[in-house]
N, C-alpha and C. Protein backbone atom coordinates (compact mmCIF):
# COMPACT_ATOMS: atom_id res chain seq x y z
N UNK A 1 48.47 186.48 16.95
CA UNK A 1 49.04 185.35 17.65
C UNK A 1 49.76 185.87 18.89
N UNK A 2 49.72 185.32 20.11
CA UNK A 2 50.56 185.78 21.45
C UNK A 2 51.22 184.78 21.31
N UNK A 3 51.90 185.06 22.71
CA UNK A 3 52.99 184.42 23.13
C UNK A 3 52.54 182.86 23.62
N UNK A 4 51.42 182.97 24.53
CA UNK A 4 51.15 182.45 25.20
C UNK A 4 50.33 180.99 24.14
N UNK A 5 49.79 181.44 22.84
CA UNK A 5 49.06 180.52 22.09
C UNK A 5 49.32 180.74 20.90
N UNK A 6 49.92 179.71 20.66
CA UNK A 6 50.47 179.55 18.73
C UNK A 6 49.11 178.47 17.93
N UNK A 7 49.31 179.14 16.79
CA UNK A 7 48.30 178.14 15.98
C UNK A 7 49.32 177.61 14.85
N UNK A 8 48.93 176.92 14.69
CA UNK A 8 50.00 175.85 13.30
C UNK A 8 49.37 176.77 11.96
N UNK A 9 50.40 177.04 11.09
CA UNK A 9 49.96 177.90 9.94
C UNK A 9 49.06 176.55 8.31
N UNK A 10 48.12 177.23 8.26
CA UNK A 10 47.27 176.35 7.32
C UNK A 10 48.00 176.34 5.96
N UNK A 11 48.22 177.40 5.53
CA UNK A 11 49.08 177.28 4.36
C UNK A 11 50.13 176.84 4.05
N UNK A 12 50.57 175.86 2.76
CA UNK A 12 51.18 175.16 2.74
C UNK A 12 52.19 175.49 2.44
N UNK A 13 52.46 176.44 2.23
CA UNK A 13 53.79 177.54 2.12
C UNK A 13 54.58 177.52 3.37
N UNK A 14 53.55 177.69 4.16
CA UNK A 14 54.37 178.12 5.76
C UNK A 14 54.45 177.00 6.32
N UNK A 15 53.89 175.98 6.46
CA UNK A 15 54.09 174.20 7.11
C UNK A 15 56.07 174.24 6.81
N UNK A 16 56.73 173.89 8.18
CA UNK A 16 57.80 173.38 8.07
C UNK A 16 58.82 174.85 8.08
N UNK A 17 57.94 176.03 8.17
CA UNK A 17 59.30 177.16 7.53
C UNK A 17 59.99 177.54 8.30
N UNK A 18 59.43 177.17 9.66
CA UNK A 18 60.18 177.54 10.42
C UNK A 18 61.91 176.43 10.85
N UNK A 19 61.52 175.26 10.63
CA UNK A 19 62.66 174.03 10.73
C UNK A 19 63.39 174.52 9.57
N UNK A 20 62.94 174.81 8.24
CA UNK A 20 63.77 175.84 7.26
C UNK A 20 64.60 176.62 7.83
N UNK A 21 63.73 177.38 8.40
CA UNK A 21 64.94 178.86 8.72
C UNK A 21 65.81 178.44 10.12
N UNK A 22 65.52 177.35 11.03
CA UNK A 22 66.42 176.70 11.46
C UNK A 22 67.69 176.08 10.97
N UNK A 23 67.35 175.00 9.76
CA UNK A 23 68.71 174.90 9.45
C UNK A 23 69.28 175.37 8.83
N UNK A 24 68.75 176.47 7.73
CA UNK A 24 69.61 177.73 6.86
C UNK A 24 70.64 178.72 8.20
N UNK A 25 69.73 178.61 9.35
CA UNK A 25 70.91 179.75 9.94
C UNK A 25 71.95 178.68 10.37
N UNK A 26 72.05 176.94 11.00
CA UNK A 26 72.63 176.29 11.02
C UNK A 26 73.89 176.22 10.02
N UNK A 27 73.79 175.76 9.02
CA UNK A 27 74.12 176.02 7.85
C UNK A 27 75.49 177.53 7.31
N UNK A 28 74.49 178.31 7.63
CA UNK A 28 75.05 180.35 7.76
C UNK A 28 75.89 179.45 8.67
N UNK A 29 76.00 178.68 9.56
CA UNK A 29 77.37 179.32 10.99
C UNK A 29 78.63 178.11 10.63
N UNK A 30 77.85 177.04 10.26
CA UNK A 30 79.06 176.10 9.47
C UNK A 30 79.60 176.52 8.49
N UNK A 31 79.18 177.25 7.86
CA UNK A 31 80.24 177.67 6.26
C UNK A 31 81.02 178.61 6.71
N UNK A 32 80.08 180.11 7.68
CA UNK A 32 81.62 180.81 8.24
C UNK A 32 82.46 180.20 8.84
N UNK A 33 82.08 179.58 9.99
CA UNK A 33 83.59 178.99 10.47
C UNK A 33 84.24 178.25 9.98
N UNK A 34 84.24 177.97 8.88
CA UNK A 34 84.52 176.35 8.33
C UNK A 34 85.38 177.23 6.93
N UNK A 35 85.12 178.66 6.67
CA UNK A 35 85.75 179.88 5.56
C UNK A 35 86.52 180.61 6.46
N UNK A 36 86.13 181.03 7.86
CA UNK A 36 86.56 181.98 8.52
C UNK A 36 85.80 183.40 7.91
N UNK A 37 84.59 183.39 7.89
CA UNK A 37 84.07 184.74 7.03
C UNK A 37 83.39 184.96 8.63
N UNK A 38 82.70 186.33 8.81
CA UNK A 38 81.42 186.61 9.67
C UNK A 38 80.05 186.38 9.28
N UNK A 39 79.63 185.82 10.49
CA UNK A 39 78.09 185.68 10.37
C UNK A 39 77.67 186.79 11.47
N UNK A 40 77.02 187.61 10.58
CA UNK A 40 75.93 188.66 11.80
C UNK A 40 74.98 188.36 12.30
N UNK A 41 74.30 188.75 13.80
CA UNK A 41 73.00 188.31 13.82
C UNK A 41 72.69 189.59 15.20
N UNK A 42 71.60 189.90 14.95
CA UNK A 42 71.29 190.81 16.53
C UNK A 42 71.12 190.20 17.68
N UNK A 43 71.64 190.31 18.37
CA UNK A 43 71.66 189.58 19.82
C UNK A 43 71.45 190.57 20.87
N UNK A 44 70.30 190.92 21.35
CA UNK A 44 69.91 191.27 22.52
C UNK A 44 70.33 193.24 22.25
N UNK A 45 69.39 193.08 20.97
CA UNK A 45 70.22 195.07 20.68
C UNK A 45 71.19 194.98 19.94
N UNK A 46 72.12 194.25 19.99
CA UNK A 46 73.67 194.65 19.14
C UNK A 46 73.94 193.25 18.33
N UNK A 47 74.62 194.05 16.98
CA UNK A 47 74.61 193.33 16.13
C UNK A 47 76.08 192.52 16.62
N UNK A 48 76.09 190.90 16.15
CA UNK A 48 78.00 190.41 16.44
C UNK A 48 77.73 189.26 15.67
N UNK A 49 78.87 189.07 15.59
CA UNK A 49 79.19 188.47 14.59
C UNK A 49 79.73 186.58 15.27
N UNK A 50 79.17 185.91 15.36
CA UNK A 50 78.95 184.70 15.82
C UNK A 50 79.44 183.39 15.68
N UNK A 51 80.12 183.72 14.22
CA UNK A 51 81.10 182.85 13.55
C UNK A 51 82.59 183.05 14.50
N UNK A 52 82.94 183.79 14.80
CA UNK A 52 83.83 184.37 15.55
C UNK A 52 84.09 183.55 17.29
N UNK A 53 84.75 182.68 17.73
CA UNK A 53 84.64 182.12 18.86
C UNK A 53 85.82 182.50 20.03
N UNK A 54 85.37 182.95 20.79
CA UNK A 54 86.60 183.26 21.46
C UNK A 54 87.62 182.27 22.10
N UNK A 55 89.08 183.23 22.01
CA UNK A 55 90.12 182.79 21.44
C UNK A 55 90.29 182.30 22.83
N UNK A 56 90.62 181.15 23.69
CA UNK A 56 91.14 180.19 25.01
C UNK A 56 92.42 180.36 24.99
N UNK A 57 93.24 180.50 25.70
CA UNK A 57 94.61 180.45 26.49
C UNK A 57 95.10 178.96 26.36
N UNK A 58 96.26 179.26 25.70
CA UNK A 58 96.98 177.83 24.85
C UNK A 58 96.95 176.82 26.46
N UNK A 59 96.59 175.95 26.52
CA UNK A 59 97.46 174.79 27.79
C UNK A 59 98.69 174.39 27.50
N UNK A 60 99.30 174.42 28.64
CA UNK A 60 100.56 174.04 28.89
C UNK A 60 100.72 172.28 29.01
């Protein structure tokens, strides 16, 4: 399979797995932040942790 041309998977196993593993990682990022735990994921080479949001400067 390239980049350029996807085929829809025939088996009925794989129909939909991908919207699966969409909302399972959905899912992974609401429960850490929502526990305060880390979620890892590789991003571009390096692993970070995503649950984690950076911290904004209180307003006055």
């Amino acid at each position: 399979m390239t980049a350029n041309k996807r085929q829809m998977p025939t088996d009925p196993d794989f129909v939909g797995a991908q919207q699966a593993i969409k909302r399972a990682a959905q899912r992974a990022r609401e429960v850490a932040e929502a526990t305060n735990t880390p979620c890892y994921v590789m991003q571009d080479g390096k692993i970070i942790d995503i649950a984690r949001k950076p911290v904004s400067p209180a307003k006055k």
